[in-house]
PDB file of N, CA and C in Angstrom:
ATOM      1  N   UNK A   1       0.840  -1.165   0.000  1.00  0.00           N
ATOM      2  CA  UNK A   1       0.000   0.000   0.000  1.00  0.00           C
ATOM      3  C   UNK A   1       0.898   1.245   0.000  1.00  0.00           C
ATOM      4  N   UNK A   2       0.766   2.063  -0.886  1.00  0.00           N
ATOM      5  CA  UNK A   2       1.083   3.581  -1.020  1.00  0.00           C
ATOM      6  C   UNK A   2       0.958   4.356  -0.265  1.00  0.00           C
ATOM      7  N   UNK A   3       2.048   5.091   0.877  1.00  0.00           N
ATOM      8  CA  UNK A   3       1.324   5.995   1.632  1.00  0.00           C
ATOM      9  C   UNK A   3       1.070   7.559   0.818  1.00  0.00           C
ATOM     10  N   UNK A   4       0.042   7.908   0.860  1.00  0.00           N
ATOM     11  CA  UNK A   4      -0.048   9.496   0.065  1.00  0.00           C
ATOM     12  C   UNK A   4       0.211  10.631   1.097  1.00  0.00           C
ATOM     13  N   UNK A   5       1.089  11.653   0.385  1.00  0.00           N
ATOM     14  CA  UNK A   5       1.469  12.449   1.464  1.00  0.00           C
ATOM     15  C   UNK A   5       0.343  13.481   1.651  1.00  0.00           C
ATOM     16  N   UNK A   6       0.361  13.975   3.046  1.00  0.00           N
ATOM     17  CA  UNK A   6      -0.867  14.589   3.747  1.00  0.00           C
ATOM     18  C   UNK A   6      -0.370  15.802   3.869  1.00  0.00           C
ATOM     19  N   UNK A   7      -0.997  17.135   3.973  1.00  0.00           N
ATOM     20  CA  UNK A   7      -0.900  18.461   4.021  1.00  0.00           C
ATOM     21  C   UNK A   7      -1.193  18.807   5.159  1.00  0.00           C
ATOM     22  N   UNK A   8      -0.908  19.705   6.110  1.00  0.00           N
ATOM     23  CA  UNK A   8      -1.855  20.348   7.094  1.00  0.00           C
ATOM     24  C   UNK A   8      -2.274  21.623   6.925  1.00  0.00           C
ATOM     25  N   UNK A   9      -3.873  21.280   6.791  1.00  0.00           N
ATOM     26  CA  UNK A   9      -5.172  22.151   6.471  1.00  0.00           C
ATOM     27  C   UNK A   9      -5.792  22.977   7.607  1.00  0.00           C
ATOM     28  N   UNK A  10      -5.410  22.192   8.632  1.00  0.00           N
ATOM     29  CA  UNK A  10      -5.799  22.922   9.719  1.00  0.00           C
ATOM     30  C   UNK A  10      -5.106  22.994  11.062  1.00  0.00           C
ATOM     31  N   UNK A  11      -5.087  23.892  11.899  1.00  0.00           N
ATOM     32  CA  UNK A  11      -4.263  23.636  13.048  1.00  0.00           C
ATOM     33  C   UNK A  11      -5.000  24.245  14.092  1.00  0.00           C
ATOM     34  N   UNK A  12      -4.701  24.099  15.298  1.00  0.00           N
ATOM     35  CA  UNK A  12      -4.939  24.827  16.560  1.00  0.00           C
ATOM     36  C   UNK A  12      -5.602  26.274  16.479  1.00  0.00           C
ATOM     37  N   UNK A  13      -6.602  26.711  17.374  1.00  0.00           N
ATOM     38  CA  UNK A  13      -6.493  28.293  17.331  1.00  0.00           C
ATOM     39  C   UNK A  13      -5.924  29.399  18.555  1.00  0.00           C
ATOM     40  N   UNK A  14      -5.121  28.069  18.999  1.00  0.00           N
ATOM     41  CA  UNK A  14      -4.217  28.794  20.603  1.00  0.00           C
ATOM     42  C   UNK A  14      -2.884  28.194  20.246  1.00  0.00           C
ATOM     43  N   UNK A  15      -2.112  29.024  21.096  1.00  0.00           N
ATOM     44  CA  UNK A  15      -0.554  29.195  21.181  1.00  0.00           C
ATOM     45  C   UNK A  15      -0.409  27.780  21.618  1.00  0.00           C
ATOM     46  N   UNK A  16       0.960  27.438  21.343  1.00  0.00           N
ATOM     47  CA  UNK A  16       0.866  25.435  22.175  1.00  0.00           C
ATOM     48  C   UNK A  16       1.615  26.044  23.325  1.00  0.00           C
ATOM     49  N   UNK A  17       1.989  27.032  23.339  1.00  0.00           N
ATOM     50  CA  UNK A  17       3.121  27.514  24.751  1.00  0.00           C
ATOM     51  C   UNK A  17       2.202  28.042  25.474  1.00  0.00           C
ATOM     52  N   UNK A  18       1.396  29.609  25.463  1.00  0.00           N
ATOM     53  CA  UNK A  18       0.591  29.858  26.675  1.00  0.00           C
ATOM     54  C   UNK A  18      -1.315  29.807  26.545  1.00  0.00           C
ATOM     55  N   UNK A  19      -1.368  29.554  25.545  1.00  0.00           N
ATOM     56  CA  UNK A  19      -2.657  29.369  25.424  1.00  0.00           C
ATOM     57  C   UNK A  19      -3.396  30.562  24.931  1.00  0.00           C
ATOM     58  N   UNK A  20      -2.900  31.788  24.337  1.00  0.00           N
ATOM     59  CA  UNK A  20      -3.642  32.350  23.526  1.00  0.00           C
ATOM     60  C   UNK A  20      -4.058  31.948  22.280  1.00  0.00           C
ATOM     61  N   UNK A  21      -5.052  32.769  22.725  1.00  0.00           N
ATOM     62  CA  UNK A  21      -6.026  32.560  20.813  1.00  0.00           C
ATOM     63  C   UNK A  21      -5.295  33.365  20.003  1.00  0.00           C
ATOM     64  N   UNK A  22      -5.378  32.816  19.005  1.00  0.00           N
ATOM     65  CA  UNK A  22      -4.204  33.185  17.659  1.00  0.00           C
ATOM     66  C   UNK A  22      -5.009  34.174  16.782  1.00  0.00           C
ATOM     67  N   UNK A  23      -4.392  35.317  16.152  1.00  0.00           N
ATOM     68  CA  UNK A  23      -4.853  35.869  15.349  1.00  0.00           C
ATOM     69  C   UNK A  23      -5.068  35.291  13.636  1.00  0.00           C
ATOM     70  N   UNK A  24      -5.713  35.461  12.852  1.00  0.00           N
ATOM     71  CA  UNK A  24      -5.502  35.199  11.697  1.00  0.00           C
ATOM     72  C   UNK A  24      -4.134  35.114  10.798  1.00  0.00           C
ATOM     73  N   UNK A  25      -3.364  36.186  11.315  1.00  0.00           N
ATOM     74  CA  UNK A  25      -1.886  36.551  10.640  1.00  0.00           C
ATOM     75  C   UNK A  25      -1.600  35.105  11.065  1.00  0.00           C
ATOM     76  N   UNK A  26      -1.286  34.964  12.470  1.00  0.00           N
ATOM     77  CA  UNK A  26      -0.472  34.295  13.275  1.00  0.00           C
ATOM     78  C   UNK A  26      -1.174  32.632  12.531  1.00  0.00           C
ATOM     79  N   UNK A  27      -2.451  32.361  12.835  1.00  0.00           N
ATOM     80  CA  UNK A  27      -2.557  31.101  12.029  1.00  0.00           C
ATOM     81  C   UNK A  27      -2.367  30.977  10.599  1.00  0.00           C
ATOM     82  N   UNK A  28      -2.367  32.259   9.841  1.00  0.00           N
ATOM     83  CA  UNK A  28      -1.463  31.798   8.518  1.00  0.00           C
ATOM     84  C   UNK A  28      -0.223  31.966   8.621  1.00  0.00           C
ATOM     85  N   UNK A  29       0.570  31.798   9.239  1.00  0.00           N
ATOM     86  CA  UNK A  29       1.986  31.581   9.436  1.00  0.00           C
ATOM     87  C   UNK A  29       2.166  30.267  10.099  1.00  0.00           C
ATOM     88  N   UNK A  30       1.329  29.509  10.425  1.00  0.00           N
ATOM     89  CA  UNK A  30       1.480  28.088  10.975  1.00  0.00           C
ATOM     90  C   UNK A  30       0.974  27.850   9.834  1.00  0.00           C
ATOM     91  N   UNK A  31      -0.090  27.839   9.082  1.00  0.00           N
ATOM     92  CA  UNK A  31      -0.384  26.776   8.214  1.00  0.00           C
ATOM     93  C   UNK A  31       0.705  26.875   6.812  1.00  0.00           C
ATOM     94  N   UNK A  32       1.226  27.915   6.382  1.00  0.00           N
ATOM     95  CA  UNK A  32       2.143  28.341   5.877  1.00  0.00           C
ATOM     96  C   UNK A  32       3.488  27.482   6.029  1.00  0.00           C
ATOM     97  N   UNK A  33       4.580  27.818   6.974  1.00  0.00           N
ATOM     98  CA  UNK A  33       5.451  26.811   7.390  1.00  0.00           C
ATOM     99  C   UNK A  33       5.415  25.579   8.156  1.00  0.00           C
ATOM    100  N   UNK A  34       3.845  24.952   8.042  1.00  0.00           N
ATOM    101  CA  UNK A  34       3.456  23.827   9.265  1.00  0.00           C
ATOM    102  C   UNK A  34       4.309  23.558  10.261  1.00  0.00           C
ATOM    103  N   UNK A  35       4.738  24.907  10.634  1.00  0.00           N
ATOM    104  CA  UNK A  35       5.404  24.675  12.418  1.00  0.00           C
ATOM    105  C   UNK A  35       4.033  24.752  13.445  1.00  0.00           C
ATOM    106  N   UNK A  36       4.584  24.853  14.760  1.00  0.00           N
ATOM    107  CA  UNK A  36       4.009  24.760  15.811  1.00  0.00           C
ATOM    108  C   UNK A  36       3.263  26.423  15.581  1.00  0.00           C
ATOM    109  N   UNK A  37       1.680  25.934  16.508  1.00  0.00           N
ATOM    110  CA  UNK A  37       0.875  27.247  16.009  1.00  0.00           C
ATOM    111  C   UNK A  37       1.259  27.994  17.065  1.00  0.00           C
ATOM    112  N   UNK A  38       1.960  29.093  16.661  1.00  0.00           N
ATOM    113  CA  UNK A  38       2.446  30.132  17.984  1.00  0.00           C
ATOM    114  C   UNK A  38       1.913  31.596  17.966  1.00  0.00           C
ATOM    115  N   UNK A  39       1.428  32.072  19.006  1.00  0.00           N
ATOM    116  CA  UNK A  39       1.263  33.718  18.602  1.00  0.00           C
ATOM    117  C   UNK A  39       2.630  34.160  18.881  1.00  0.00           C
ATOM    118  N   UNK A  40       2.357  35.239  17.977  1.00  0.00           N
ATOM    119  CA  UNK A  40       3.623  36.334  18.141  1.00  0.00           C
ATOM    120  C   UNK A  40       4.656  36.346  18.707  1.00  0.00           C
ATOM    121  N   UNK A  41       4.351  36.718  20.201  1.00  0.00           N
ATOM    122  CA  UNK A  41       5.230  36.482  20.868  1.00  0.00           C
ATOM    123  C   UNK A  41       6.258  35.443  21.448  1.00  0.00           C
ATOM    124  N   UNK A  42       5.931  34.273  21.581  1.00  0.00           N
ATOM    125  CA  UNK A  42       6.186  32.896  21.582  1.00  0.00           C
ATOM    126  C   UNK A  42       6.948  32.878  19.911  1.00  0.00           C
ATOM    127  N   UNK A  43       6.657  32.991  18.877  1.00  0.00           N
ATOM    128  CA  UNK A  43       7.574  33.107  17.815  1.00  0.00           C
ATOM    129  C   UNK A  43       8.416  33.687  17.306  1.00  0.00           C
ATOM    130  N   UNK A  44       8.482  35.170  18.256  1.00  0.00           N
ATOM    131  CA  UNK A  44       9.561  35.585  18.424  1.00  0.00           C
ATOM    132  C   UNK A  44      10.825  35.171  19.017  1.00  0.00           C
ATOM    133  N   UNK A  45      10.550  34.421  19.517  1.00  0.00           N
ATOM    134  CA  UNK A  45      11.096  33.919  20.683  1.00  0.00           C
ATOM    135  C   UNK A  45      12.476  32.688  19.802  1.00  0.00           C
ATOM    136  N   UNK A  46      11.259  32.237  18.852  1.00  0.00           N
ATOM    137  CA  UNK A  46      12.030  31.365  18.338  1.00  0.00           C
ATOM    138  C   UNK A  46      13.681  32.158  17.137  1.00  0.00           C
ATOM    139  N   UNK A  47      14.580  31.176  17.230  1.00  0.00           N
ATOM    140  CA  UNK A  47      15.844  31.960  16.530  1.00  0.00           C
ATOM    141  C   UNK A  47      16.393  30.552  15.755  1.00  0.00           C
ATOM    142  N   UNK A  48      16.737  30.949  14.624  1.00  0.00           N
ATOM    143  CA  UNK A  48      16.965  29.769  13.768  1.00  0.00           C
ATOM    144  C   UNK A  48      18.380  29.237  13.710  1.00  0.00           C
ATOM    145  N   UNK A  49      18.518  27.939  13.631  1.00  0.00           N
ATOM    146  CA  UNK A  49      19.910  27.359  14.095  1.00  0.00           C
ATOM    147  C   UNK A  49      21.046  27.869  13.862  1.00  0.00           C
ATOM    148  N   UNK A  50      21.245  28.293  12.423  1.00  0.00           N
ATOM    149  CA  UNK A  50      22.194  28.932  11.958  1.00  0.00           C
ATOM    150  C   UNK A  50      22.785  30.550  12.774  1.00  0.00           C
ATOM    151  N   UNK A  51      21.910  31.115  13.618  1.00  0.00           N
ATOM    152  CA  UNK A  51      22.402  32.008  14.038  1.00  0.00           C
ATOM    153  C   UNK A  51      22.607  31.699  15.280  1.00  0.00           C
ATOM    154  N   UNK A  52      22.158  30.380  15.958  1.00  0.00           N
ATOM    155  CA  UNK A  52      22.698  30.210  17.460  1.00  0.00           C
ATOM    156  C   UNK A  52      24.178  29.381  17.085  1.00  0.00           C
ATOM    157  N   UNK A  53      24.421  28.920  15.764  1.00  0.00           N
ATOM    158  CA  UNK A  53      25.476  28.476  15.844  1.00  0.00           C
ATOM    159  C   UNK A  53      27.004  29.737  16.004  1.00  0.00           C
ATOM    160  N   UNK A  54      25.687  30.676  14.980  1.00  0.00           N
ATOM    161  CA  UNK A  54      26.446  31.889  14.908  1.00  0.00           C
ATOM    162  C   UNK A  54      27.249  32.477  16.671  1.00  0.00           C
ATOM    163  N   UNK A  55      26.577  32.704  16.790  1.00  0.00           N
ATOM    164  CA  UNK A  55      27.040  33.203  18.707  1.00  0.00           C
ATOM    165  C   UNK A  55      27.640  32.157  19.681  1.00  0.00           C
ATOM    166  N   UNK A  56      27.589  30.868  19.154  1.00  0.00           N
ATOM    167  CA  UNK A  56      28.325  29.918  19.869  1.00  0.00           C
ATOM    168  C   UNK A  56      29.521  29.974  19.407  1.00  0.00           C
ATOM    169  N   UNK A  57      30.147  30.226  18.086  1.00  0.00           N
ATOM    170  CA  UNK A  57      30.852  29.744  18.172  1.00  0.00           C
ATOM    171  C   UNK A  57      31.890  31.333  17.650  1.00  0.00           C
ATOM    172  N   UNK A  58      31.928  32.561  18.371  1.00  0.00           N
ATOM    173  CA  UNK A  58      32.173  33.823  18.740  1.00  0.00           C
ATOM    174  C   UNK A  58      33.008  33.472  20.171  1.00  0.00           C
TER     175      UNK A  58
END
């Protein structure tokens, strides 16, 4: 049997970190990069590997 690959169409309408309700922006930016559904702030938060490698290794 073939597995067919699946999309995600839908996600959460709260933060998975504090439990706010997500704005529209904020849930098209999860369904967009199917990361974790985060508001704003909580995704700010996040910093992408390449620049923590950056400061580690300063």
């Amino acid at each position: 049997m073939d597995l067919e690959e699946q999309t995600l169409e839908k996600t959460g309408d709260r933060c998975e970190v504090c439990g706010a309700k997500l704005t529209d922006a904020e849930l098209q930016v999860a369904l967009e990069t199917g990361g974790a559904a985060l508001c704003s702030v909580h995704a700010a938060d996040l910093v992408p590997a390449d620049e923590i490698d950056a400061v580690e290794a300063d």
